[in-house]
C-alpha atoms as a PDB file:
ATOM      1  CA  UNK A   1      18.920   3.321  -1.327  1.00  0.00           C
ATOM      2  CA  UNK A   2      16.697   0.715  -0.086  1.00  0.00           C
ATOM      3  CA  UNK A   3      13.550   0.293  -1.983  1.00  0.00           C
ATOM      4  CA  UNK A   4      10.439  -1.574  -1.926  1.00  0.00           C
ATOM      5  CA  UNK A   5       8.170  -1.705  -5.113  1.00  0.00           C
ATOM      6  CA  UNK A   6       4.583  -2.583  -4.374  1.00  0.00           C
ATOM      7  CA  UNK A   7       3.087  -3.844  -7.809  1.00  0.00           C
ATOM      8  CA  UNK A   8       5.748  -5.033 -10.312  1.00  0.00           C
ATOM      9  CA  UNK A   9       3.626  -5.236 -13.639  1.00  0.00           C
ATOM     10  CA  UNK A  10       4.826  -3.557 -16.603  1.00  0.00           C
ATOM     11  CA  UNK A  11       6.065   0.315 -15.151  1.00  0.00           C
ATOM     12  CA  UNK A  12       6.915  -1.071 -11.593  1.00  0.00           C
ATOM     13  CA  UNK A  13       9.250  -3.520 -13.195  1.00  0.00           C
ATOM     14  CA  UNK A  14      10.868  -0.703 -15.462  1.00  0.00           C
ATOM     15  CA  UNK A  15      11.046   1.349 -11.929  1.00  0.00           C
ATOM     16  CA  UNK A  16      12.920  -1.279 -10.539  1.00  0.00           C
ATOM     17  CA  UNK A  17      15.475  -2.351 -13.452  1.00  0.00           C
ATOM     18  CA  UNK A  18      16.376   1.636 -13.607  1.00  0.00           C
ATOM     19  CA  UNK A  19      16.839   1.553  -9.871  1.00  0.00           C
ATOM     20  CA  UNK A  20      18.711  -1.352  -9.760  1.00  0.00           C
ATOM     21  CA  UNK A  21      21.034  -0.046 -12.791  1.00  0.00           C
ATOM     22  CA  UNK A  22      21.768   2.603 -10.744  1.00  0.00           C
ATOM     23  CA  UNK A  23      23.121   0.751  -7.963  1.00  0.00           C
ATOM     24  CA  UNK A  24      20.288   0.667  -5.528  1.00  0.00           C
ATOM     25  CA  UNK A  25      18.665  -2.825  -3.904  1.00  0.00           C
ATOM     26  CA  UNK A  26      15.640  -3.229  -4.969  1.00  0.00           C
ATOM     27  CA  UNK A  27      12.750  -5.644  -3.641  1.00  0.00           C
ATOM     28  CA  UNK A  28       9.584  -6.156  -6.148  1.00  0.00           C
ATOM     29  CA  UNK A  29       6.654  -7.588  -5.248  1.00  0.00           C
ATOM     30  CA  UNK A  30       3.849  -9.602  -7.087  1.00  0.00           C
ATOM     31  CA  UNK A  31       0.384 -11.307  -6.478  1.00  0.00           C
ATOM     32  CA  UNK A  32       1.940 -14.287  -8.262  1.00  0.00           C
ATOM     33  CA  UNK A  33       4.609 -16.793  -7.445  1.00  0.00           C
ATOM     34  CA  UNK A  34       4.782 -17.488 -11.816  1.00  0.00           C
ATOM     35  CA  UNK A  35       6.418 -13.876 -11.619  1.00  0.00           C
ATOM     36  CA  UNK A  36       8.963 -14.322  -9.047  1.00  0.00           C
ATOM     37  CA  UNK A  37      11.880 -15.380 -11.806  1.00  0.00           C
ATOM     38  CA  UNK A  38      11.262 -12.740 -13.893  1.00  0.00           C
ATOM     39  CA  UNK A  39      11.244 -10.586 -10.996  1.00  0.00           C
ATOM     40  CA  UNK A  40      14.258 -11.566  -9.888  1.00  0.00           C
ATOM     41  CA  UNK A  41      15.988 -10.925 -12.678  1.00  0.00           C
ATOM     42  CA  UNK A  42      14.942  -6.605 -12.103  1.00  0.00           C
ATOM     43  CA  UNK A  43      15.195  -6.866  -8.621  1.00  0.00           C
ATOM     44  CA  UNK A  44      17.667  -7.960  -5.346  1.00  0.00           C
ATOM     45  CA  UNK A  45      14.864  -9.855  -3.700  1.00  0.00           C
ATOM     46  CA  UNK A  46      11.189 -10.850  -5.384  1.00  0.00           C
ATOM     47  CA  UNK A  47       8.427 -11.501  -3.032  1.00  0.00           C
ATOM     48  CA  UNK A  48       4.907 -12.761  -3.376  1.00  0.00           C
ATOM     49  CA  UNK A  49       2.647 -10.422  -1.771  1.00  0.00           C
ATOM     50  CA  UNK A  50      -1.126 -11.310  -2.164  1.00  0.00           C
ATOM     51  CA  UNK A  51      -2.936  -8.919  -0.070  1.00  0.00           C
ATOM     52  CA  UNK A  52      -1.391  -5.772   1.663  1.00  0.00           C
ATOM     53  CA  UNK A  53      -2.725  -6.063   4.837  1.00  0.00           C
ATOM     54  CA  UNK A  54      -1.207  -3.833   7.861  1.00  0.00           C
ATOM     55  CA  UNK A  55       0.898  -7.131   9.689  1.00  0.00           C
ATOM     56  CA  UNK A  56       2.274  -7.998   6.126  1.00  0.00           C
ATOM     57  CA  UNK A  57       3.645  -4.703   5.080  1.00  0.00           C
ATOM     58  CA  UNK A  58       5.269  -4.406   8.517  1.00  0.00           C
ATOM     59  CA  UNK A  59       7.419  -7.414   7.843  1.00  0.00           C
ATOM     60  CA  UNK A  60       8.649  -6.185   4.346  1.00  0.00           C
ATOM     61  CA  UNK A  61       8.791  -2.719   4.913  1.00  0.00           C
ATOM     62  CA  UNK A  62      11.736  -3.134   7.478  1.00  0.00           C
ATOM     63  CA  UNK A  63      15.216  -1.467   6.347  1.00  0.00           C
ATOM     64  CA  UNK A  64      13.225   0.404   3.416  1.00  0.00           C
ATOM     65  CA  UNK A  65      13.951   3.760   3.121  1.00  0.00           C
ATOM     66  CA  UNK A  66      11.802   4.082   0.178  1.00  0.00           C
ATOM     67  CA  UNK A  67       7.950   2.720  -1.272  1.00  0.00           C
ATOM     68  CA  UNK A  68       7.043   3.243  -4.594  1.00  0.00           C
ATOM     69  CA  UNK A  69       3.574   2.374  -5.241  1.00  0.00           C
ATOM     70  CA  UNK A  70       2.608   1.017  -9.057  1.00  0.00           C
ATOM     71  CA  UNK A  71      -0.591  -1.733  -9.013  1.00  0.00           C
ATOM     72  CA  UNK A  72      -3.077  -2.323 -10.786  1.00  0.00           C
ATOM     73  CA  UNK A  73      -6.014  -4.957 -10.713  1.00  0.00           C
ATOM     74  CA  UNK A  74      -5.115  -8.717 -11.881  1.00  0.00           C
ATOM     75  CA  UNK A  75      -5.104  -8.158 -15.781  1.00  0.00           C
ATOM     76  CA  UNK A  76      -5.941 -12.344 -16.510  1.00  0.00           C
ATOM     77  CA  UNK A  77      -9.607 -11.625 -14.206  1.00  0.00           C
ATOM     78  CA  UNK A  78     -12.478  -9.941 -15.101  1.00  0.00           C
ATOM     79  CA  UNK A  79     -12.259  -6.596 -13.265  1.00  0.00           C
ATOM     80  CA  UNK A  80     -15.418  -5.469 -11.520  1.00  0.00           C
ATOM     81  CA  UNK A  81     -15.551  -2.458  -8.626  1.00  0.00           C
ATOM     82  CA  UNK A  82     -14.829  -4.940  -5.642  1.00  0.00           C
ATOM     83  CA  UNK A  83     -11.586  -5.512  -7.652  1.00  0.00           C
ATOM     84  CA  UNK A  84     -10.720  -2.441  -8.216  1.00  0.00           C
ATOM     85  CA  UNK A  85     -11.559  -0.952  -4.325  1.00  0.00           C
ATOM     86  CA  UNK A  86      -9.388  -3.846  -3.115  1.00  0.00           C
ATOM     87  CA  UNK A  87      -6.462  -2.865  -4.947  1.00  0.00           C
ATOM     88  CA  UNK A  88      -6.697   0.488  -4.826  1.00  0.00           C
ATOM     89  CA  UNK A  89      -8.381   1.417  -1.614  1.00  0.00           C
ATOM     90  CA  UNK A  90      -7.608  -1.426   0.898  1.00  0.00           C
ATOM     91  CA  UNK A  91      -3.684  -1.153  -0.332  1.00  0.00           C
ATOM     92  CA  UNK A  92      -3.516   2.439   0.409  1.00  0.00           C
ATOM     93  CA  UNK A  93      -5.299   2.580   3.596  1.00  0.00           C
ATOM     94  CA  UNK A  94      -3.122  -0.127   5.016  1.00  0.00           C
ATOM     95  CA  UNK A  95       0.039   1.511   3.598  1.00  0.00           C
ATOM     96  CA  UNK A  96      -0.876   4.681   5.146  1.00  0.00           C
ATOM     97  CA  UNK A  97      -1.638   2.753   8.311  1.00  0.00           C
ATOM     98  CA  UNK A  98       1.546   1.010   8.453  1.00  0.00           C
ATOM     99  CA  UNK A  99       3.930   3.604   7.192  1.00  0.00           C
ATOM    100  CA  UNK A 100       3.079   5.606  10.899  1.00  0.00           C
ATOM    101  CA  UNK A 101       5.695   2.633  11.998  1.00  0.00           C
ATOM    102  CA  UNK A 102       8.390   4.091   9.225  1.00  0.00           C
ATOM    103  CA  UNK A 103       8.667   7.233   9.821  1.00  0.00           C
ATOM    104  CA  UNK A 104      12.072   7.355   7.945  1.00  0.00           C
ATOM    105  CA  UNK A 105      10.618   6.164   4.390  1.00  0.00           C
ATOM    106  CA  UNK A 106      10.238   8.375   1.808  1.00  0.00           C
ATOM    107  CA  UNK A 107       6.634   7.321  -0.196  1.00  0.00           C
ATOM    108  CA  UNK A 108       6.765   7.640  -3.920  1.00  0.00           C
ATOM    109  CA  UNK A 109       3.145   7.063  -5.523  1.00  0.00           C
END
């Protein structure tokens, strides 16, 4: 299996160590290019993804047959409402959007 894990902080990163134990090729992503290495170390490929806008998640989302979703605001900012809406609601309207391209992958949120 093919899978792409938006949001590698502390469960997305366990997600993706079982996965990868299991023989699967995993590709992590992070807000932060200070995470990549340790990424990379639970994953096949570590990306830096900063904001999951629709053109983005096309470009990474190719040969995934599966998207687990596991994010959470930046923990070293103050988190206020904006924060949060951003995270949660912009990310998962523009994965919905873009997953109408992928009609093959299996979503796991």
């Amino acid at each position: 299996m093919n899978a792409i894990i938006i949001g590698c902080g502390y469960v997305g990163s366990a997600v993706a160590q079982h996965w990868r134990n299991l023989g699967h090729v995993i590709t992590a992503t992070t807000t932060t290019q200070d995470r990549i290495g340790e990424l990379q170390k639970v994953a096949n490929q570590a990306i830096v993804l900063k904001r999951c806008d629709e053109e983005t998640l096309q470009t990474i989302l190719q040969n995934q047959e599966v998207v687990f979703l596991s994010l959470a605001p930046t923990a070293n900012h103050q988190v206020d409402s904006d924060m949060y809406e951003e995270t949660y609601l912009h990310t998962a309207n523009n994965l919905v959007l873009t997953l109408k391209h992928f009609p093959n992958i299996k979503q796991l949120i």
